[in-house]
Structure formats: structure tokens, C-alpha cells
N, C-alpha and C. Protein backbone atom coordinates (compact mmCIF):
# COMPACT_ATOMS: atom_id res chain seq x y z
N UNK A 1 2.47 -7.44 0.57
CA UNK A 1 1.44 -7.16 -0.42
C UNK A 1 0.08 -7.66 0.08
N UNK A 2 -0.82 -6.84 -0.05
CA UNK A 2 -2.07 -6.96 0.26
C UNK A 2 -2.81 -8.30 -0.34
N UNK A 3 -3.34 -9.44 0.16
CA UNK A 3 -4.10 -10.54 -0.60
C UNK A 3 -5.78 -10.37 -1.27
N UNK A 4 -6.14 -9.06 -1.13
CA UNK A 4 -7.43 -8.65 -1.89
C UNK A 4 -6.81 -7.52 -2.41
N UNK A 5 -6.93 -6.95 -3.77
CA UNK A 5 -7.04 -5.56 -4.31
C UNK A 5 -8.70 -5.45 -5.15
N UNK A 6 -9.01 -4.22 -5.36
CA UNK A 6 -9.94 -3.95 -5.59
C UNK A 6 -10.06 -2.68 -6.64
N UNK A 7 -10.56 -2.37 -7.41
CA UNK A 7 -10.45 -1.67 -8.29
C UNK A 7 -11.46 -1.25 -8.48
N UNK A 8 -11.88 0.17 -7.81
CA UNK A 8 -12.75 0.61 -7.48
C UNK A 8 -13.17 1.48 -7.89
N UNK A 9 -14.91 2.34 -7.78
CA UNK A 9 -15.05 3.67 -8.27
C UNK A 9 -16.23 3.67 -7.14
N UNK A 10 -16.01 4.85 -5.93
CA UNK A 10 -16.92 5.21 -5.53
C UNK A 10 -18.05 5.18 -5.71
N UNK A 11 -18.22 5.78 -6.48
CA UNK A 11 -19.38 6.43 -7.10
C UNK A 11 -20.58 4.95 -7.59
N UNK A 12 -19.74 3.79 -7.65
CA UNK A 12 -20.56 2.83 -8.42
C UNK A 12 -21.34 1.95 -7.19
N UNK A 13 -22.47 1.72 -7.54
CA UNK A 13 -22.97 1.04 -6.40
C UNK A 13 -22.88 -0.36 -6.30
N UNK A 14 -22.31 -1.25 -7.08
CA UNK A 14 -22.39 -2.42 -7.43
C UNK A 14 -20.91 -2.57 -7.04
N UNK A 15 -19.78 -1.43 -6.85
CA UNK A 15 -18.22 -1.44 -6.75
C UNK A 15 -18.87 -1.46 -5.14
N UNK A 16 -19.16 -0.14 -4.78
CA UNK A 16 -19.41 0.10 -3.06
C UNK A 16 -19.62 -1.32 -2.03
N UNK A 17 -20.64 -1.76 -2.99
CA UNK A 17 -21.27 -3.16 -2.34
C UNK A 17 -20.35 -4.82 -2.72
N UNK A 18 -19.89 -4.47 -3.26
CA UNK A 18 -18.61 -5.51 -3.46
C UNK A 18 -17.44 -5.00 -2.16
N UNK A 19 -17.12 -3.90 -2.29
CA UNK A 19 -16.01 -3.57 -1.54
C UNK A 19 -16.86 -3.49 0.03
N UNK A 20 -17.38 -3.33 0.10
CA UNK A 20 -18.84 -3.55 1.71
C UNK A 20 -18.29 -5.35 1.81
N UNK A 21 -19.00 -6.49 0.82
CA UNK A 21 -18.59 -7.58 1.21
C UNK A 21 -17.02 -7.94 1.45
N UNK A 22 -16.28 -7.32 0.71
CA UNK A 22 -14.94 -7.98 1.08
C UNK A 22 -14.47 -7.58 2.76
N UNK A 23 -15.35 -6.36 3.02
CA UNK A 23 -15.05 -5.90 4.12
C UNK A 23 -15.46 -6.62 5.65
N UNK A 24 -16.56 -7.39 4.75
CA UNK A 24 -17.20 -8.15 5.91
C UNK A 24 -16.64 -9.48 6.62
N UNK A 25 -15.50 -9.27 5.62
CA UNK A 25 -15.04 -10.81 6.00
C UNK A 25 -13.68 -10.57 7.50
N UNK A 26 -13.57 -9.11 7.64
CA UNK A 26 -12.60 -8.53 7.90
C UNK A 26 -11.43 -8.02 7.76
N UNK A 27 -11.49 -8.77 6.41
CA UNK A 27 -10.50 -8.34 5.67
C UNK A 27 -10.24 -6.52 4.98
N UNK A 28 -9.14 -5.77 5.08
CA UNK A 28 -9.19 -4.84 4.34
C UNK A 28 -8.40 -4.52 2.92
N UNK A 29 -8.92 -4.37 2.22
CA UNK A 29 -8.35 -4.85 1.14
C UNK A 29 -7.46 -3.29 0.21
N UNK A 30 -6.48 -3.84 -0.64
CA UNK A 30 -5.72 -2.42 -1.40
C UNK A 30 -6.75 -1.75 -2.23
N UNK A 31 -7.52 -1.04 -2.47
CA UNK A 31 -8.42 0.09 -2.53
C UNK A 31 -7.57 0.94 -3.78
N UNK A 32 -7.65 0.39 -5.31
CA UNK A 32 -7.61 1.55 -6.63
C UNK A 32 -8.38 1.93 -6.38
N UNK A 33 -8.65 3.73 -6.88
CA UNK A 33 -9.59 4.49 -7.22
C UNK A 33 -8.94 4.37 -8.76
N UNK A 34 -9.63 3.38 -9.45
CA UNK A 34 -9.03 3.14 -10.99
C UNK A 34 -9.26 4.28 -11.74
N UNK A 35 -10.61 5.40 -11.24
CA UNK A 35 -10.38 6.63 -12.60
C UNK A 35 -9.15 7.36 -12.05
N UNK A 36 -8.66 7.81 -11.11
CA UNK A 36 -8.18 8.47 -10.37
C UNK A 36 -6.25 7.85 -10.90
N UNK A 37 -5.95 6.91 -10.22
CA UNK A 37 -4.91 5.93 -10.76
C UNK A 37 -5.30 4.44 -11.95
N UNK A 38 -5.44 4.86 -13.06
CA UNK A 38 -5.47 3.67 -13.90
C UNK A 38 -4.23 2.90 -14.23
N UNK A 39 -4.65 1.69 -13.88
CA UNK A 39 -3.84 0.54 -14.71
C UNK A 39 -3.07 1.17 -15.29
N UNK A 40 -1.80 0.23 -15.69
CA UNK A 40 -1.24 0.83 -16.90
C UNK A 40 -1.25 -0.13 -17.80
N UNK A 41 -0.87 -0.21 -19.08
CA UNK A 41 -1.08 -0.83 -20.24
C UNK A 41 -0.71 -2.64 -19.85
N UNK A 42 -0.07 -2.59 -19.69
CA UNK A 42 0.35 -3.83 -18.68
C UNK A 42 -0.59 -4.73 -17.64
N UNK A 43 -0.91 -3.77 -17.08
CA UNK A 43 -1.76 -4.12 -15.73
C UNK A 43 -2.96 -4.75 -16.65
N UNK A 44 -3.27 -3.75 -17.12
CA UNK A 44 -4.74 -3.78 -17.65
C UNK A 44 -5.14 -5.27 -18.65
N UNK A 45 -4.05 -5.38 -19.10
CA UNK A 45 -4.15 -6.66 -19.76
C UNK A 45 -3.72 -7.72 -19.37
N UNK A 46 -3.11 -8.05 -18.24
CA UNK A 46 -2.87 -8.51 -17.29
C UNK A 46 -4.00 -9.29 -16.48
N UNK A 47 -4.59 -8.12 -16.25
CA UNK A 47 -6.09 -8.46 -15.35
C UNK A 47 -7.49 -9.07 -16.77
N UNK A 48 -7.35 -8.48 -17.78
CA UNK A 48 -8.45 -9.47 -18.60
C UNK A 48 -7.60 -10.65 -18.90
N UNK A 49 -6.63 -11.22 -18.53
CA UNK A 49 -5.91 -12.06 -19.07
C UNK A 49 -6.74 -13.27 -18.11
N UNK A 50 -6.23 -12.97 -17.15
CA UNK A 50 -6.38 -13.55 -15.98
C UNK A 50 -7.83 -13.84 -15.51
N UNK A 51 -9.21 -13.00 -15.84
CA UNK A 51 -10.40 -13.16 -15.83
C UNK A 51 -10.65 -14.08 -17.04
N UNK A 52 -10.19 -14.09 -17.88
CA UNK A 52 -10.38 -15.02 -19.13
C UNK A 52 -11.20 -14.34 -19.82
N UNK A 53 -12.01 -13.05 -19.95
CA UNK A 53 -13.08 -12.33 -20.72
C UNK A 53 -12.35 -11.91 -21.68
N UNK A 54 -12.96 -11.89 -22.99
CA UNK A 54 -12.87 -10.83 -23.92
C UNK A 54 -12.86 -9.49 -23.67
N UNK A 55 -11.93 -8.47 -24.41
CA UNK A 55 -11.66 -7.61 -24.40
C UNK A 55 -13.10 -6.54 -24.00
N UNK A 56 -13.91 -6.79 -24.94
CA UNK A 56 -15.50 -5.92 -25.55
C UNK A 56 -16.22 -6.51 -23.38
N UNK A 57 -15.99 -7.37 -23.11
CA UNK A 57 -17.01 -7.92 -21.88
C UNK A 57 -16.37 -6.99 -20.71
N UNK A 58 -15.44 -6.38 -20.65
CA UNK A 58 -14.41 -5.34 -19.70
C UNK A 58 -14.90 -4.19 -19.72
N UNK A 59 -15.46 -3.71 -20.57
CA UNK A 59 -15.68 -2.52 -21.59
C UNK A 59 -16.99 -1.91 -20.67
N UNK A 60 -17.52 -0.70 -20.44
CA UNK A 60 -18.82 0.12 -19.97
C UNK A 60 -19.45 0.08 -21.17
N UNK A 61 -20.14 -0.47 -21.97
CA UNK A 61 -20.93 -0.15 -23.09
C UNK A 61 -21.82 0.92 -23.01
N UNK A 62 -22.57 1.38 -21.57
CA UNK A 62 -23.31 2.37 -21.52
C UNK A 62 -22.80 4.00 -21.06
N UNK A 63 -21.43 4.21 -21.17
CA UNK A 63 -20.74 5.12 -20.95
C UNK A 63 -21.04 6.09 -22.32
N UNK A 64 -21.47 6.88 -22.36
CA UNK A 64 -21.48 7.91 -22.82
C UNK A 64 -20.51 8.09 -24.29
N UNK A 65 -18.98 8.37 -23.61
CA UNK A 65 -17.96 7.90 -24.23
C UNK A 65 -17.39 7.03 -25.47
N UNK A 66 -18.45 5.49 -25.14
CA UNK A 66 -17.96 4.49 -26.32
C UNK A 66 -18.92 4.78 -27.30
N UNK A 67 -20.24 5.42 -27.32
CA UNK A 67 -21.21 5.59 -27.96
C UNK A 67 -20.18 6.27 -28.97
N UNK A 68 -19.90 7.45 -28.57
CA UNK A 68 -19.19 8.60 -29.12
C UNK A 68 -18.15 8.16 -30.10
N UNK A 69 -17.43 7.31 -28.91
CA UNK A 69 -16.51 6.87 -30.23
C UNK A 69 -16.62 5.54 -31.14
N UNK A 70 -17.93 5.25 -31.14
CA UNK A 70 -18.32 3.92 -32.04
C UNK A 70 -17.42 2.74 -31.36
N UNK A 71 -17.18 2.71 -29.94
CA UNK A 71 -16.67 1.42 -29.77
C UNK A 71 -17.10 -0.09 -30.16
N UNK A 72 -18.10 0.16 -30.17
CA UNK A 72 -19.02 -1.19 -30.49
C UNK A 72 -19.20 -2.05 -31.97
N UNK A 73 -18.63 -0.51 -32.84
CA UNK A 73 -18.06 -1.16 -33.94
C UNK A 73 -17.05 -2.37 -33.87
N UNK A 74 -17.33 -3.65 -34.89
CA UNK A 74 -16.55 -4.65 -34.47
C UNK A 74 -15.06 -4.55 -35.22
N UNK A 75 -15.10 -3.50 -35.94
CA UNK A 75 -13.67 -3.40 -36.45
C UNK A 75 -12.58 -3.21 -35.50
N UNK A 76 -12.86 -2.57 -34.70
CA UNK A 76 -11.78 -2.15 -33.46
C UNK A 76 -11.11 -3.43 -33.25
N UNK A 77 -10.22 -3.54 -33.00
CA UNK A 77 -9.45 -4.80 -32.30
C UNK A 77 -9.33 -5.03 -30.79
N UNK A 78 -8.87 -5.67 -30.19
CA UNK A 78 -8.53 -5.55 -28.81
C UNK A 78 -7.38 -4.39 -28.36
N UNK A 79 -6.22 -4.55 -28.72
CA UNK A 79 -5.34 -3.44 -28.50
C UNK A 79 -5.90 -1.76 -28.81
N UNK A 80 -6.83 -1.63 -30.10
CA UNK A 80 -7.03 -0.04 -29.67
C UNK A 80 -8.43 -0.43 -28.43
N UNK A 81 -9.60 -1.34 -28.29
CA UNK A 81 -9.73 -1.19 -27.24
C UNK A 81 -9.47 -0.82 -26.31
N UNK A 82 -7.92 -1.69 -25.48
CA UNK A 82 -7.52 -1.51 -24.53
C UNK A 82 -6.79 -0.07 -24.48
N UNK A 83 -6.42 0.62 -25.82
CA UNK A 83 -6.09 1.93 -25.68
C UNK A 83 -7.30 3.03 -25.42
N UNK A 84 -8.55 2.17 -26.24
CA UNK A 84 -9.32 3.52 -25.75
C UNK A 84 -9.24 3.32 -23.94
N UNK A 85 -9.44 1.99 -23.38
CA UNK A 85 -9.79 1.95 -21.95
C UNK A 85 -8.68 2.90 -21.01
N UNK A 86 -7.72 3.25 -21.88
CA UNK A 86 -6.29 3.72 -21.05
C UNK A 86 -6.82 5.41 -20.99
N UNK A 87 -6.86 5.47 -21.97
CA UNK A 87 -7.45 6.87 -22.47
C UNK A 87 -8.34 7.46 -21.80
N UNK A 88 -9.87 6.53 -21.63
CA UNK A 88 -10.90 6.80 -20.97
C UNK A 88 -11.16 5.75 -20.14
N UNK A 89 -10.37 5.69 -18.62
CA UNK A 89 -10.89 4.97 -17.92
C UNK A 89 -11.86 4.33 -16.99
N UNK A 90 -13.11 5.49 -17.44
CA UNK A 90 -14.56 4.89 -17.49
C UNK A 90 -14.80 4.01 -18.15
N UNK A 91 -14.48 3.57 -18.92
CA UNK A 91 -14.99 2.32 -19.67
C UNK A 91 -14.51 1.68 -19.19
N UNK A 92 -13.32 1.17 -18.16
CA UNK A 92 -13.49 -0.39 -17.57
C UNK A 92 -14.52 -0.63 -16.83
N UNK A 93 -14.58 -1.76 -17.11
CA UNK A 93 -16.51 -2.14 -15.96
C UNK A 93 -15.47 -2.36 -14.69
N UNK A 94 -16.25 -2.09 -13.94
CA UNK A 94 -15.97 -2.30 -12.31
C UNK A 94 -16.99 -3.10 -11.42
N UNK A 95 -16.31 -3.74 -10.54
CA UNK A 95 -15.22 -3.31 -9.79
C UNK A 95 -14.93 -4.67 -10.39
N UNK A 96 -13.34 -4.36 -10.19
CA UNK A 96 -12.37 -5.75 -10.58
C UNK A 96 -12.13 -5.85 -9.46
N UNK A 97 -11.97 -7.40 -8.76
CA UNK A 97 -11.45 -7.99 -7.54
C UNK A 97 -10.16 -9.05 -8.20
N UNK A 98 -8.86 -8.85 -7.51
CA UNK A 98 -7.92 -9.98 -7.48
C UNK A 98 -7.48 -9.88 -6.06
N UNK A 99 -7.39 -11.69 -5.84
CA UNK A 99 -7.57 -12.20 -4.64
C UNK A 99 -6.55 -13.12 -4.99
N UNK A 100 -5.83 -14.23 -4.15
CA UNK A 100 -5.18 -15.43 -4.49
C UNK A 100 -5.84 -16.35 -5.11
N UNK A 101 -7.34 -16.53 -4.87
CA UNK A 101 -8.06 -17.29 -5.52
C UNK A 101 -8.44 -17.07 -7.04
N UNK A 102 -8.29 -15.60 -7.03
CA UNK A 102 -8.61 -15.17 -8.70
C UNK A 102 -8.55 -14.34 -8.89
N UNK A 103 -8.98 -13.81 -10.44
CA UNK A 103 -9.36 -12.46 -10.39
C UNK A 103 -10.44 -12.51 -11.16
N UNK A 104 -11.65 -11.40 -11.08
CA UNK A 104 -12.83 -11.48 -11.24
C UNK A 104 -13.96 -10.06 -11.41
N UNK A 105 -14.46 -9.72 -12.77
CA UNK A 105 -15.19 -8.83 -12.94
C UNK A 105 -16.15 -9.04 -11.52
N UNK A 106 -16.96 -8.21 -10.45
CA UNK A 106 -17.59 -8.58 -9.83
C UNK A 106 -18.93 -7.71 -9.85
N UNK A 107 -19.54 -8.19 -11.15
CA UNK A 107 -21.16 -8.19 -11.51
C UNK A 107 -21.86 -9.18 -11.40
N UNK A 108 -22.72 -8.97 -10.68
CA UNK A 108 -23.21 -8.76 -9.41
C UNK A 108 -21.90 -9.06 -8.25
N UNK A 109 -21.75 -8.16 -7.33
CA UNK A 109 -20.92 -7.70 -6.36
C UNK A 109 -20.69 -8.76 -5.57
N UNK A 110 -22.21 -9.96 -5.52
CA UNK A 110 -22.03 -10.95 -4.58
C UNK A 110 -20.90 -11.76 -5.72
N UNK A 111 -20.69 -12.29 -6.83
CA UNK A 111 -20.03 -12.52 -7.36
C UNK A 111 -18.12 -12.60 -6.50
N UNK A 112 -18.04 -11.78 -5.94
CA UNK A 112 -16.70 -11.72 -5.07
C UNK A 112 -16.94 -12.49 -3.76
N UNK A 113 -17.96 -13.60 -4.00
CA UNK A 113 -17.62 -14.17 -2.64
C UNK A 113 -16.89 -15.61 -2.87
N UNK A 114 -17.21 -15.92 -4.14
CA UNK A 114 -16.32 -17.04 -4.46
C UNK A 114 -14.52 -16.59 -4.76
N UNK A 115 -14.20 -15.30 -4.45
CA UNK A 115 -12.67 -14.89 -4.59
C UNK A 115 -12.41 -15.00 -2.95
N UNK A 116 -12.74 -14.50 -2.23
CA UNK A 116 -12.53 -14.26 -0.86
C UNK A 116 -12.38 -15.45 -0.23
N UNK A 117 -11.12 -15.68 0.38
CA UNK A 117 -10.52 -16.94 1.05
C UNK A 117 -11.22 -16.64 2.80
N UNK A 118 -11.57 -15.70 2.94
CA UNK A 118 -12.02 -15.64 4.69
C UNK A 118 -13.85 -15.86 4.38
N UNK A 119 -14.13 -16.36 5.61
CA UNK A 119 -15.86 -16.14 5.47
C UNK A 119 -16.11 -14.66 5.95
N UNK A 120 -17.84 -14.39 5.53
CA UNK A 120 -18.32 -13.37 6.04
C UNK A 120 -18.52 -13.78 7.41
N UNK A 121 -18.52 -12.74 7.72
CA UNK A 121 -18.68 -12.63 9.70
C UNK A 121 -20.14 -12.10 10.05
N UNK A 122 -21.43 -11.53 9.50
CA UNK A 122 -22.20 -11.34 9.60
C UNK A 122 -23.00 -11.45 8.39
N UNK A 123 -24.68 -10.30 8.91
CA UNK A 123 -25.33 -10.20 8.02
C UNK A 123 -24.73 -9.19 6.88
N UNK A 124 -25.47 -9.30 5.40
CA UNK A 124 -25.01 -8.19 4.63
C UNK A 124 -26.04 -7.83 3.71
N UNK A 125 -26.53 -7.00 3.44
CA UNK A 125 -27.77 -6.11 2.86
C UNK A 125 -27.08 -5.14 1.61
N UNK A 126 -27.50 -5.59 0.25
CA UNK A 126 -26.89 -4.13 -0.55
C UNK A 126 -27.50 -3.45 -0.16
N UNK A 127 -26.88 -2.08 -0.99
CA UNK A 127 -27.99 -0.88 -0.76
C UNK A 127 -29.22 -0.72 -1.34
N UNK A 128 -29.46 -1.54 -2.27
CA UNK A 128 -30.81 -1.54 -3.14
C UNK A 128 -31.92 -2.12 -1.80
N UNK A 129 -31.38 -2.96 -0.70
CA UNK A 129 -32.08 -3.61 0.28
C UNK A 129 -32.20 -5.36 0.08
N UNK A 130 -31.37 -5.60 -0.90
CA UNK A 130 -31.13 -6.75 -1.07
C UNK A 130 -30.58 -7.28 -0.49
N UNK A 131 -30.99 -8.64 0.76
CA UNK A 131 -30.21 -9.53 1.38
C UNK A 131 -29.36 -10.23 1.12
N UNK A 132 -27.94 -10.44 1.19
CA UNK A 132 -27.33 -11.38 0.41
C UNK A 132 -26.30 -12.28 1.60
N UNK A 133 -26.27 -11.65 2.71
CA UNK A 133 -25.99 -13.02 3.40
C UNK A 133 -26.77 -12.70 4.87
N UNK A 134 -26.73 -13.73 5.44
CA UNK A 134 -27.74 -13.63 6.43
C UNK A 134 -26.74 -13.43 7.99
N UNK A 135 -27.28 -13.48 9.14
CA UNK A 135 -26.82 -13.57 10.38
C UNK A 135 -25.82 -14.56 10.37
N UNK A 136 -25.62 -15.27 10.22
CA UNK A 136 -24.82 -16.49 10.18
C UNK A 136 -23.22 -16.58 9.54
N UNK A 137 -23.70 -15.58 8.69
CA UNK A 137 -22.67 -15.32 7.39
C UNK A 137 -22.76 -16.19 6.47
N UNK A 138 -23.75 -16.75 6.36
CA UNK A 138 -24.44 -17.79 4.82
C UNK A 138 -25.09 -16.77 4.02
N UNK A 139 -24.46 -17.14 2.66
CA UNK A 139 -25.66 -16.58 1.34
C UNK A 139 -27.30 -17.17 1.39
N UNK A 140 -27.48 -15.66 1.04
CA UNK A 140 -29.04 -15.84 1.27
C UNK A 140 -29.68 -16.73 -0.18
């Protein structure tokens, strides 16, 4: 079994650049495409278990989706939460990192450097052009 998984969405730039740092360490890590293969009911609660967040802090609030369906109403509970998240698995925030060290929403992306048991091996630049570790492999 792989010691990084990652739970990923292309498309996200804050996932890309998380999964860029784990890469830097040399490590390659198990790679969900979570819209593609989601969690299953299990998993999913599993992994907020283990981050220690509330249900609502997992959640895309700016998805289109929860607007629609009044997620933000506080009546909802956690369980239909986690059913809408099954349902529509855009609404998990991404990228989730579990590592041996933890598991961890990783907003901001540098956020996954305190999961990662290897150092970075170089420099690393998001794509916005933000430096975040230097030549050395120290945080900037």
C-alpha cells in the first residue's frame, strides 16, 4: 500500500500544486480522481474523522450545487451532508492528503508539507508564481 494517497481533481489548482509538492519529495503517491471514483460512504467519513473537521468545513460552499440545494441551511445534519457529498462529489473540498503522519484538508497546498515524512529535494513555485520552497528544499 502506497504511504501518500491523494484525492485529487485535476482541474483544481490548489489540488495540482499540492500533488506537484508531494511529488517533489520523490515520492509518488496513490492518485484518486475523487469526481471520477468517490469515496464511499465509509471512506468518506473515515477521512473527516480523522482530519478532526466538521462535516460543513469538507464541504465546496462555492459550488454551484450547494447553493441550489440550500446546503448551508443549518438544519441539515451531518449524515444527509455526507449524503449530499456522495451524491455530488464536487462538494468535497480538495485535495485531501493521507500520509502516515495524517490526514489533512490541504488548503493552502503548502499545508501538505507537514504530512510528508520525506523532504523536498528542490525548489518549488505554485502556479500563481508563488515561491514556496527554495533551492535548498526549505520553505520559503
Amino acid at each position: 500500500m502506497n504511504p501518500i494517497t491523494i484525492y485529487h481533481n485535476p482541474q483544481c489548482g490548489t489540488s495540482r500544486n499540492t500533488l506537484a509538492l508531494i511529488r517533489n519529495t520523490g515520492a509518488e503517491p496513490h492518485v484518486i480522481p475523487y469526481l471520477e471514483t468517490p469515496p464511499s460512504r465509509t471512506e468518506l467519513v473515515a477521512l473527516i474523522a480523522s482530519m478532526g473537521m466538521p462535516v460543513r468545513e469538507v464541504m465546496r460552499a462555492k459550488e454551484t450545487i450547494y447553493q441550489e440545494l440550500d446546503l448551508g441551511n443549518p438544519t441539515w445534519s451531518d449524515d444527509a451532508l455526507i449524503d449530499a457529498m456522495l451524491a455530488h462529489p464536487i462538494l468535497i473540498n480538495r485535495p485531501i492528503v493521507v500520509t502516515l503522519l495524517g490526514t489533512r484538508l490541504c488548503r493552502p497546498s503548502e499545508a501538505v508539507l507537514d504530512l510528508l515524512p520525506q523532504p523536498q529535494l528542490g525548489a518549488f513555485t505554485k502556479e500563481d508564481g508563488e515561491a514556496v520552497i527554495n533551492e535548498k528544499g526549505q520553505r520559503v
